[in-house]
C-alpha atoms as a PDB file:
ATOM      1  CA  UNK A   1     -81.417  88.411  39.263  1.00  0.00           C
ATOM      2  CA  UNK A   2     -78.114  88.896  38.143  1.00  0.00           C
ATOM      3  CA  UNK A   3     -77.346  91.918  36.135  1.00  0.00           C
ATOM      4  CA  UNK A   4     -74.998  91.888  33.538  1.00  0.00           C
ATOM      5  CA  UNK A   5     -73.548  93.869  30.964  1.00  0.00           C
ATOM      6  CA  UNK A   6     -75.462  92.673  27.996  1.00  0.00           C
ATOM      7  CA  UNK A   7     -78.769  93.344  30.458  1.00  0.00           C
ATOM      8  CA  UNK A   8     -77.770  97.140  30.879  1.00  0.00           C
ATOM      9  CA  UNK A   9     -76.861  97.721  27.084  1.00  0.00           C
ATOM     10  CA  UNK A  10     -80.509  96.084  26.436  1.00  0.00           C
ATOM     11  CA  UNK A  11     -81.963  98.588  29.214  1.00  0.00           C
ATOM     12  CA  UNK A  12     -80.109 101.380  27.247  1.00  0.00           C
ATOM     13  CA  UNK A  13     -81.581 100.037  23.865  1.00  0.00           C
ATOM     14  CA  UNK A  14     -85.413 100.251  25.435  1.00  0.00           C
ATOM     15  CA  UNK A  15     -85.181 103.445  26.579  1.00  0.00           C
ATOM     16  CA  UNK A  16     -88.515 105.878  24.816  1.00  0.00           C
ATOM     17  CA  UNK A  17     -88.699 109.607  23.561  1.00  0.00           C
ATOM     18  CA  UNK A  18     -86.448 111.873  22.114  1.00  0.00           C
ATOM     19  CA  UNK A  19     -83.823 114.282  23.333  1.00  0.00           C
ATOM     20  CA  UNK A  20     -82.834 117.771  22.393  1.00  0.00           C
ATOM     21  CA  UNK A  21     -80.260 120.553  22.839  1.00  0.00           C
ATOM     22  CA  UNK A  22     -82.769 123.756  23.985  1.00  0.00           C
ATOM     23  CA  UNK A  23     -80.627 126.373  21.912  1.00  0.00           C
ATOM     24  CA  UNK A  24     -81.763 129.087  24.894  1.00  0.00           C
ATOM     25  CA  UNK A  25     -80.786 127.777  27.587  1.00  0.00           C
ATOM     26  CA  UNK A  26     -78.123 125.037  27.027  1.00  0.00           C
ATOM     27  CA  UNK A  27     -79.924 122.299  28.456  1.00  0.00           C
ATOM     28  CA  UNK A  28     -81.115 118.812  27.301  1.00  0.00           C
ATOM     29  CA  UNK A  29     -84.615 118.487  27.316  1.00  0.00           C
ATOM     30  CA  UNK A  30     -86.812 114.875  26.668  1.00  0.00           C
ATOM     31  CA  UNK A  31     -90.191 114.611  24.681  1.00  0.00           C
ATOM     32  CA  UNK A  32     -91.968 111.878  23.309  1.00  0.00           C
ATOM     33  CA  UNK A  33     -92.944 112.762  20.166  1.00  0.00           C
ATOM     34  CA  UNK A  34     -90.189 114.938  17.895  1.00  0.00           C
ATOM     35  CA  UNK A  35     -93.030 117.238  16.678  1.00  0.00           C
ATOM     36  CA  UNK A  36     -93.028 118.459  20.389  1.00  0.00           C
ATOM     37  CA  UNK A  37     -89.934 120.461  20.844  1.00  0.00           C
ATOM     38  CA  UNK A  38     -90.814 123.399  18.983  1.00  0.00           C
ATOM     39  CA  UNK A  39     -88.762 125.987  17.814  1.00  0.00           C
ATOM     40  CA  UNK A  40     -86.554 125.985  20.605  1.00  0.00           C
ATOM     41  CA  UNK A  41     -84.745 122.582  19.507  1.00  0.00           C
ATOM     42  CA  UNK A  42     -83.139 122.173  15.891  1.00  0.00           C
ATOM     43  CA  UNK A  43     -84.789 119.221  13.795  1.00  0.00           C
ATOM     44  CA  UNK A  44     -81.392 117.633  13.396  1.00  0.00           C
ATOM     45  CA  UNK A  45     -80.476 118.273  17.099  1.00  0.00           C
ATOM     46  CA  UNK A  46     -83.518 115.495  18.268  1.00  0.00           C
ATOM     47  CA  UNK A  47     -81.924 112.561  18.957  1.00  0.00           C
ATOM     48  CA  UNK A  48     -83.640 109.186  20.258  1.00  0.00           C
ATOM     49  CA  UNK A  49     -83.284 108.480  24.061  1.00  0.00           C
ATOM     50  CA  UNK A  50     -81.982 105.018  23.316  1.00  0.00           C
ATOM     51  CA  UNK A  51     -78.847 106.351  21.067  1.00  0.00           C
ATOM     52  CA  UNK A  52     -78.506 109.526  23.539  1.00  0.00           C
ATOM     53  CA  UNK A  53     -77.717 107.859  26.689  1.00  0.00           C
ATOM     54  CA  UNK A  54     -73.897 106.208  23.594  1.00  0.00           C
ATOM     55  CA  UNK A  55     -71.081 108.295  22.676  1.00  0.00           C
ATOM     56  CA  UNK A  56     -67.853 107.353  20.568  1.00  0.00           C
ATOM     57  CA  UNK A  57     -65.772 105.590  22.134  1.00  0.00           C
ATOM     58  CA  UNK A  58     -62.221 104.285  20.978  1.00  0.00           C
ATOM     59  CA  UNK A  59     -61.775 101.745  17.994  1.00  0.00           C
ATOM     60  CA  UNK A  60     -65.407 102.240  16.364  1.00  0.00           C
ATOM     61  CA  UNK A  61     -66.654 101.458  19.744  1.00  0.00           C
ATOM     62  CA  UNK A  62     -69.866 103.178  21.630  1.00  0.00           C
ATOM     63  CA  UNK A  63     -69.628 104.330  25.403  1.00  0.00           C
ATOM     64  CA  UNK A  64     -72.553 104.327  27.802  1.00  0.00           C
ATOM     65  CA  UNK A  65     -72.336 107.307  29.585  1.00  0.00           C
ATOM     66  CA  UNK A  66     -73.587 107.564  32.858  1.00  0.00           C
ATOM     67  CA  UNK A  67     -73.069 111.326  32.345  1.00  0.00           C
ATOM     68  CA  UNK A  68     -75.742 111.054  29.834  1.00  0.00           C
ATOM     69  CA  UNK A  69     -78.278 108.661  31.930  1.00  0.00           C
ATOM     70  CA  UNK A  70     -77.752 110.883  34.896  1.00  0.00           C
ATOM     71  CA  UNK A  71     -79.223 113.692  32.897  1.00  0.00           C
ATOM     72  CA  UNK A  72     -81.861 111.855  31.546  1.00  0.00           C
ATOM     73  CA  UNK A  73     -82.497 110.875  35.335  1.00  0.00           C
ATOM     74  CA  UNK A  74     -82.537 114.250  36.580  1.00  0.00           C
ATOM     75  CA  UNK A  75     -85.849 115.256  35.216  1.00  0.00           C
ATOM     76  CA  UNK A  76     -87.749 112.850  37.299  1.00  0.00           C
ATOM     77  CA  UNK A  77     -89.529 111.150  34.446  1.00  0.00           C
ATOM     78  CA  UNK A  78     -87.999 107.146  34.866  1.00  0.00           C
ATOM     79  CA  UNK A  79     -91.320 105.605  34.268  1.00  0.00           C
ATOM     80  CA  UNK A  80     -91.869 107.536  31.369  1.00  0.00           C
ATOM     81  CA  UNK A  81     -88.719 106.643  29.151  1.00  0.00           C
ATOM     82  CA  UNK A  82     -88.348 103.307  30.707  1.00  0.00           C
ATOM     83  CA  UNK A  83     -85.523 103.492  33.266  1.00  0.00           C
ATOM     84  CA  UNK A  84     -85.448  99.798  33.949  1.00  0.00           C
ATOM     85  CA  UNK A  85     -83.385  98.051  37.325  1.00  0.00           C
ATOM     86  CA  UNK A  86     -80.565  97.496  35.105  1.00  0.00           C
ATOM     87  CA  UNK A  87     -79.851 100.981  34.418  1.00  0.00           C
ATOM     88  CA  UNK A  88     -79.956 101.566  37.854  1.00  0.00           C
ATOM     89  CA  UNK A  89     -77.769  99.028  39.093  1.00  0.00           C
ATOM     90  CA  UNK A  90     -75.367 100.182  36.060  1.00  0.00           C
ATOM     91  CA  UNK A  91     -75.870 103.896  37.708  1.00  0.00           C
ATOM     92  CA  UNK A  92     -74.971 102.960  41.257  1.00  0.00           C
ATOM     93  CA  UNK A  93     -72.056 100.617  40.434  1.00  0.00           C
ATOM     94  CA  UNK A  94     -69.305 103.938  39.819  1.00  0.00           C
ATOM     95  CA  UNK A  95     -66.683 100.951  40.990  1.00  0.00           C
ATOM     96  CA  UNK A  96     -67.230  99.375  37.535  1.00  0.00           C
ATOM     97  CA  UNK A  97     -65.807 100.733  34.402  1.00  0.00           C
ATOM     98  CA  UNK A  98     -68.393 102.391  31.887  1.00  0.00           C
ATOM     99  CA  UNK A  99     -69.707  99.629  29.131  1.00  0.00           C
ATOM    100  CA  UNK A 100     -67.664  99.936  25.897  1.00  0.00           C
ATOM    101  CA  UNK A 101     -69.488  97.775  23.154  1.00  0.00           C
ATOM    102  CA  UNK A 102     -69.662  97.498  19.671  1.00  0.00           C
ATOM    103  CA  UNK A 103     -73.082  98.180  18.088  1.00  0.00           C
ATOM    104  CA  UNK A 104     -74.511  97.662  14.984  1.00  0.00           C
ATOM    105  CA  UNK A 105     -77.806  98.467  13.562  1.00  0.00           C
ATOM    106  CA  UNK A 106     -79.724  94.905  13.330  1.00  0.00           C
ATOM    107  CA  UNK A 107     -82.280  94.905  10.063  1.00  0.00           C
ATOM    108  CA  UNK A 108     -85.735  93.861  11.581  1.00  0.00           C
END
């Protein structure tokens, strides 16, 4: 199977739970339901997996961060938000550039 760019921004797109800044210690934490942070996590700080994992990029334009994936990764749960083979082939390839795309939310 051939991965391509459009594969690894879908991967990005199915990715499950929520993320959010732990104001105590500094660190991103992931749960799959928002009501499960507590108070430790500001409601307006819990941000989907699937829109963590962008950032701004230049001209209106969204990054995916492997910064961002490689935390996600670090907590051992892959299964759990859906880490698919495109994300990892996306991870391991540091010789390619990081995705710059223009999104767009899509009514459904």
């Amino acid at each position: 199977m051939r991965i391509t760019s459009q594969l690894i921004c879908q991967a990005a797109d199915q990715l499950k739970g929520f993320v959010g800044l732990n104001r105590k210690t500094g660190q991103y934490i992931v749960r799959f339901s928002e009501d499960s942070f507590g108070m430790d996590v500001a409601d307006d700080g819990i941000i989907p997996v699937s829109e963590f994992v962008w950032a701004p990029g230049p001209d209106q334009g969204m990054t995916l961060k492997r910064e961002l994936i490689q935390l996600l990764l670090d907590q051992n749960i892959d299964d759990r938000i859906n880490v698919t083979e495109p994300l990892r082939v996306y991870m391991n390839r540091r010789d390619v550039p990081e995705i710059l795309a223009q999104r767009s939310l899509v009514q459904g």
